[in-house]
C-alpha atoms as a PDB file:
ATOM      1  CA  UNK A   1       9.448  -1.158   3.650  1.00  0.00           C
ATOM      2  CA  UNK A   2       7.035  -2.188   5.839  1.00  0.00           C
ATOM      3  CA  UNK A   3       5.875  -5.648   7.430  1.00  0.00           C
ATOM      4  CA  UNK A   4       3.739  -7.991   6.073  1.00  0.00           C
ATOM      5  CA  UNK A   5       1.387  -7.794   8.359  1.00  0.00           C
ATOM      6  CA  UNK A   6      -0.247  -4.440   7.640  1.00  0.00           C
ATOM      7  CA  UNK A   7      -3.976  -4.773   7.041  1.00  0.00           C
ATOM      8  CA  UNK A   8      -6.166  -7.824   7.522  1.00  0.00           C
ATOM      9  CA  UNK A   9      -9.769  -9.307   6.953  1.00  0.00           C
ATOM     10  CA  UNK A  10     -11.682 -12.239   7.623  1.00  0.00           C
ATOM     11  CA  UNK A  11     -12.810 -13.632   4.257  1.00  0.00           C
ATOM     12  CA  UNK A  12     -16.265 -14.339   4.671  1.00  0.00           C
ATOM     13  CA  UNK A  13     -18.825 -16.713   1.903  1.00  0.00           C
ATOM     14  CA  UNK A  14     -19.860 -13.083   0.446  1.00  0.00           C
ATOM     15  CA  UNK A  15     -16.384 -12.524  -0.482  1.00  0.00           C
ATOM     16  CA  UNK A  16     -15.653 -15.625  -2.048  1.00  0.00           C
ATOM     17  CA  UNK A  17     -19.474 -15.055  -3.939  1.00  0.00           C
ATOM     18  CA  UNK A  18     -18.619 -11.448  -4.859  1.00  0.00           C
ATOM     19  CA  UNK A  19     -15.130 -12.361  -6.215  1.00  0.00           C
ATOM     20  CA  UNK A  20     -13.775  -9.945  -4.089  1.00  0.00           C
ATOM     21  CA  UNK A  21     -11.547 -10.419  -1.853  1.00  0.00           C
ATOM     22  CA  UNK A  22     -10.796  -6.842   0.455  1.00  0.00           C
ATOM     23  CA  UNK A  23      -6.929  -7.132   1.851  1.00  0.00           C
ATOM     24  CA  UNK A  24      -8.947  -5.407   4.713  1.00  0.00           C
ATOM     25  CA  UNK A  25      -8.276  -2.696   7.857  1.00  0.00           C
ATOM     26  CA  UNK A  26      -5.248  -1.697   9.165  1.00  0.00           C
ATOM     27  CA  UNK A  27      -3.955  -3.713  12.181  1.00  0.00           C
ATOM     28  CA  UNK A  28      -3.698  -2.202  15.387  1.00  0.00           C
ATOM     29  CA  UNK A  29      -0.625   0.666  15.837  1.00  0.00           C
ATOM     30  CA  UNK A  30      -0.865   0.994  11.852  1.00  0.00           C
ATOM     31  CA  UNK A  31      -2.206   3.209   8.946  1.00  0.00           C
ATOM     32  CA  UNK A  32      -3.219   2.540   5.567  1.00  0.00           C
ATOM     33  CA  UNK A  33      -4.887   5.287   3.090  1.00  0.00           C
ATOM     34  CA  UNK A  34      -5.662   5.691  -0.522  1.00  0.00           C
ATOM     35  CA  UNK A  35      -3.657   8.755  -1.718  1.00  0.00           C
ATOM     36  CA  UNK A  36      -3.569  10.755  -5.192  1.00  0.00           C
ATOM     37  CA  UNK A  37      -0.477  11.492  -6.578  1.00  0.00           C
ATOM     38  CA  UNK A  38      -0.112  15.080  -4.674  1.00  0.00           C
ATOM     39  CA  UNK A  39      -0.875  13.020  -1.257  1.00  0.00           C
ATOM     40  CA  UNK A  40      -4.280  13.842  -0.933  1.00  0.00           C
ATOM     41  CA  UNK A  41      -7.061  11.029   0.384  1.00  0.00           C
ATOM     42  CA  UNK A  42      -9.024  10.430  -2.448  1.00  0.00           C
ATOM     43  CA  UNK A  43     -12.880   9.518  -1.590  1.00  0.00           C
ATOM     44  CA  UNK A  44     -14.248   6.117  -1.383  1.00  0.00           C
ATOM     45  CA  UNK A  45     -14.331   4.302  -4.451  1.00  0.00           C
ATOM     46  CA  UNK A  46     -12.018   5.928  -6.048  1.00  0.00           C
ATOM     47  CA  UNK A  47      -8.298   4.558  -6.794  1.00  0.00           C
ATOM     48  CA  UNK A  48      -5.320   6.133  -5.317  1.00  0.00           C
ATOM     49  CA  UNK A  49      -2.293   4.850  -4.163  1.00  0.00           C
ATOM     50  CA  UNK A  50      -2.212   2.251  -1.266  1.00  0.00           C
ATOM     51  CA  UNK A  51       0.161   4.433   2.015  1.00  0.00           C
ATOM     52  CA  UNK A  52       1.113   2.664   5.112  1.00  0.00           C
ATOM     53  CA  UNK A  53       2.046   4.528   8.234  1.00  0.00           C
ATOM     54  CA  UNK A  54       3.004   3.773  12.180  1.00  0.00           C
ATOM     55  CA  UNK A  55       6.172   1.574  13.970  1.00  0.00           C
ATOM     56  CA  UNK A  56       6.066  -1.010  11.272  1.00  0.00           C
ATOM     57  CA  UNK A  57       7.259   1.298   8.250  1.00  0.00           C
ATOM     58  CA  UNK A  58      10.863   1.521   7.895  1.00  0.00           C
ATOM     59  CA  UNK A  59      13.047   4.506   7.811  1.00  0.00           C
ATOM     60  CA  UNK A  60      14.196   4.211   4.095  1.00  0.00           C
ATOM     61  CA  UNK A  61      16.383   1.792   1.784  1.00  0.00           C
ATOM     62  CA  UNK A  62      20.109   1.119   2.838  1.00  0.00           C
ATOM     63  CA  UNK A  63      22.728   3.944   0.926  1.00  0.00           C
ATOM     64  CA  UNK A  64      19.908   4.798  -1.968  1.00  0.00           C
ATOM     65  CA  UNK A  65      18.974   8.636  -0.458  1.00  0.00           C
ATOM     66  CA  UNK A  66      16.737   9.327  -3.812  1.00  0.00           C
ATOM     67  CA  UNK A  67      14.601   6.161  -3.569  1.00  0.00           C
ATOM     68  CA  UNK A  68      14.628   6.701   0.150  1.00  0.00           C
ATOM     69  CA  UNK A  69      13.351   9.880  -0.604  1.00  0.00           C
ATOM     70  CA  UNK A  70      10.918   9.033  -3.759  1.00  0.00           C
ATOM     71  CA  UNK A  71       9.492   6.172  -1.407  1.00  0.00           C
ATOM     72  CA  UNK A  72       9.066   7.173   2.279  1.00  0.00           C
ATOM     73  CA  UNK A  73       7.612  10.794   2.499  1.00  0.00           C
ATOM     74  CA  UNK A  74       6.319  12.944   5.255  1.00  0.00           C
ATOM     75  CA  UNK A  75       2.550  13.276   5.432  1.00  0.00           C
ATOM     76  CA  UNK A  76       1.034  16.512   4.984  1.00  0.00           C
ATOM     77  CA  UNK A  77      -1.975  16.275   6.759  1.00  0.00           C
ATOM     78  CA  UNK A  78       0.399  15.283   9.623  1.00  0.00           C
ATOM     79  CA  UNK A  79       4.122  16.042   9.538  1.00  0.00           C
ATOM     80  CA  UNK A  80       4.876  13.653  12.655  1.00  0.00           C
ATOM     81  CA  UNK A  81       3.978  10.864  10.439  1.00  0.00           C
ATOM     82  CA  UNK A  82       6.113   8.783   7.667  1.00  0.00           C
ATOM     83  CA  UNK A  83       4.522   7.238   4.787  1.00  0.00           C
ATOM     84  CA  UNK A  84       5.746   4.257   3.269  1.00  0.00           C
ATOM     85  CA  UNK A  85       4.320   4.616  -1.262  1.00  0.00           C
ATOM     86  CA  UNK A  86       3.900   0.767  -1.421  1.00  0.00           C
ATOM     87  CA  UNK A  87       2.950   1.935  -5.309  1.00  0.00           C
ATOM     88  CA  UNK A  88      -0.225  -0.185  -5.334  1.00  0.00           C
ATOM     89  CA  UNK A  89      -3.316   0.843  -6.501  1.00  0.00           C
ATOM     90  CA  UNK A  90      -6.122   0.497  -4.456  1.00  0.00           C
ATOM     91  CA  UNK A  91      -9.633   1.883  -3.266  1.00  0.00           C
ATOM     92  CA  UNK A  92     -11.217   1.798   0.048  1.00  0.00           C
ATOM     93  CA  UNK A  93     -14.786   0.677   0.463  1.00  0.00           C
ATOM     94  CA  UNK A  94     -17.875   2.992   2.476  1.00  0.00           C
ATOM     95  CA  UNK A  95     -17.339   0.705   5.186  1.00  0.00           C
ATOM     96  CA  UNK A  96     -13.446   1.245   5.659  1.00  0.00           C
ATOM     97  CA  UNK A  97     -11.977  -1.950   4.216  1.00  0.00           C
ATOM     98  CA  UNK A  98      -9.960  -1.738   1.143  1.00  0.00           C
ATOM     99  CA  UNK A  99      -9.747  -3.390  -2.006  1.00  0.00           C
ATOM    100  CA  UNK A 100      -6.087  -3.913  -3.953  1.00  0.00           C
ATOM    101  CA  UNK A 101      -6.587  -3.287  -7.792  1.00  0.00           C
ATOM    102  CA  UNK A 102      -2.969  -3.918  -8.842  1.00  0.00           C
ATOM    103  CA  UNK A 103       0.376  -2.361  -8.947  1.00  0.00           C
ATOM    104  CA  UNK A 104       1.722   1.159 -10.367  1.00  0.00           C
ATOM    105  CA  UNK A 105       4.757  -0.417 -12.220  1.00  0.00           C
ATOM    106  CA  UNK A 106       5.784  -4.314 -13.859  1.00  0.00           C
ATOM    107  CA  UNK A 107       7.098  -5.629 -10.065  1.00  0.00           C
ATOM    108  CA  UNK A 108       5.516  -9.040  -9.112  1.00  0.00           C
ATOM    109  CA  UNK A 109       6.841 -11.328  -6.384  1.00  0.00           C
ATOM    110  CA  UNK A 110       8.351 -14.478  -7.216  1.00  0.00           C
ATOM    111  CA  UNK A 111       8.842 -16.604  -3.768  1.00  0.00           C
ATOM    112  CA  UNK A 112       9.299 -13.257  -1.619  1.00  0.00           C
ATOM    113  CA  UNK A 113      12.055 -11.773  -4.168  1.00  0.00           C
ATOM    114  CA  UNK A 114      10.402  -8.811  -5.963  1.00  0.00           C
ATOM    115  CA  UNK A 115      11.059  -8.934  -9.706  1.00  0.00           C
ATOM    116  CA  UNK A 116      10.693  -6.065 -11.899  1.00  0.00           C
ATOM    117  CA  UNK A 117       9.647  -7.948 -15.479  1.00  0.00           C
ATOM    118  CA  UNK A 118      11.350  -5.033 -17.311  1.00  0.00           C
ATOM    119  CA  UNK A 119      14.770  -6.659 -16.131  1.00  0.00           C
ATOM    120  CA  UNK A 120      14.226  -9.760 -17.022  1.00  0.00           C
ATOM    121  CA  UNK A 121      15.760 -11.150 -20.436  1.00  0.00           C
ATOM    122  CA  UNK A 122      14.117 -13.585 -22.398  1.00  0.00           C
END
């Protein structure tokens, strides 16, 4: 969907005391916002969903149109610009860095696979 390398932040000794760890700013060339569901910005401190924008995003999933469509949309405040719906929650900060609070749905990562625990069988 996008690369890895999207945001970034220096963890500093008030992070580590806080217990909060920002995933940070946007690297250079790239976007991030907190959305609503409509695609709105939501104001700081509030939750919304984590979008990532610029060259890194990718231009959809390989022969699956409707998740293609559900995942990468246009943005309305500009309609040049594709938006990648990582479907994390997160809120930014007063001073621009943001903070992930956790995911939309049951996916987790298990050694860069991403697992959705409703699938698996017990």
């Amino acid at each position: 969907e996008a690369t890895t390398l999207t945001t970034w932040h220096p963890i500093t000794a008030e992070d580590a005391a806080s217990g909060v760890i920002p995933i940070g700013r946007a690297l250079q060339g790239r976007t991030v916002s907190v959305r609503d569901e409509d695609l709105r910005p939501v104001e700081v401190g509030k939750a919304g969903e984590l979008l990532i924008g610029g060259p890194a995003v990718a231009y959809g999933y390989w022969n699956a149109p409707d998740l293609t469509e559900a995942s990468f949309v246009i943005d309305p405040h500009a309609p040049s610009n594709r938006l990648y719906r990582s479907g994390d929650f997160c809120q930014e900060l007063p001073d621009g860095r943001i903070v992930y609070l956790g995911r939309q749905d049951e996916q987790v990562k298990i050694r860069g696979f991403r697992v959705e625990l409703s699938g698996v069988a017990f």
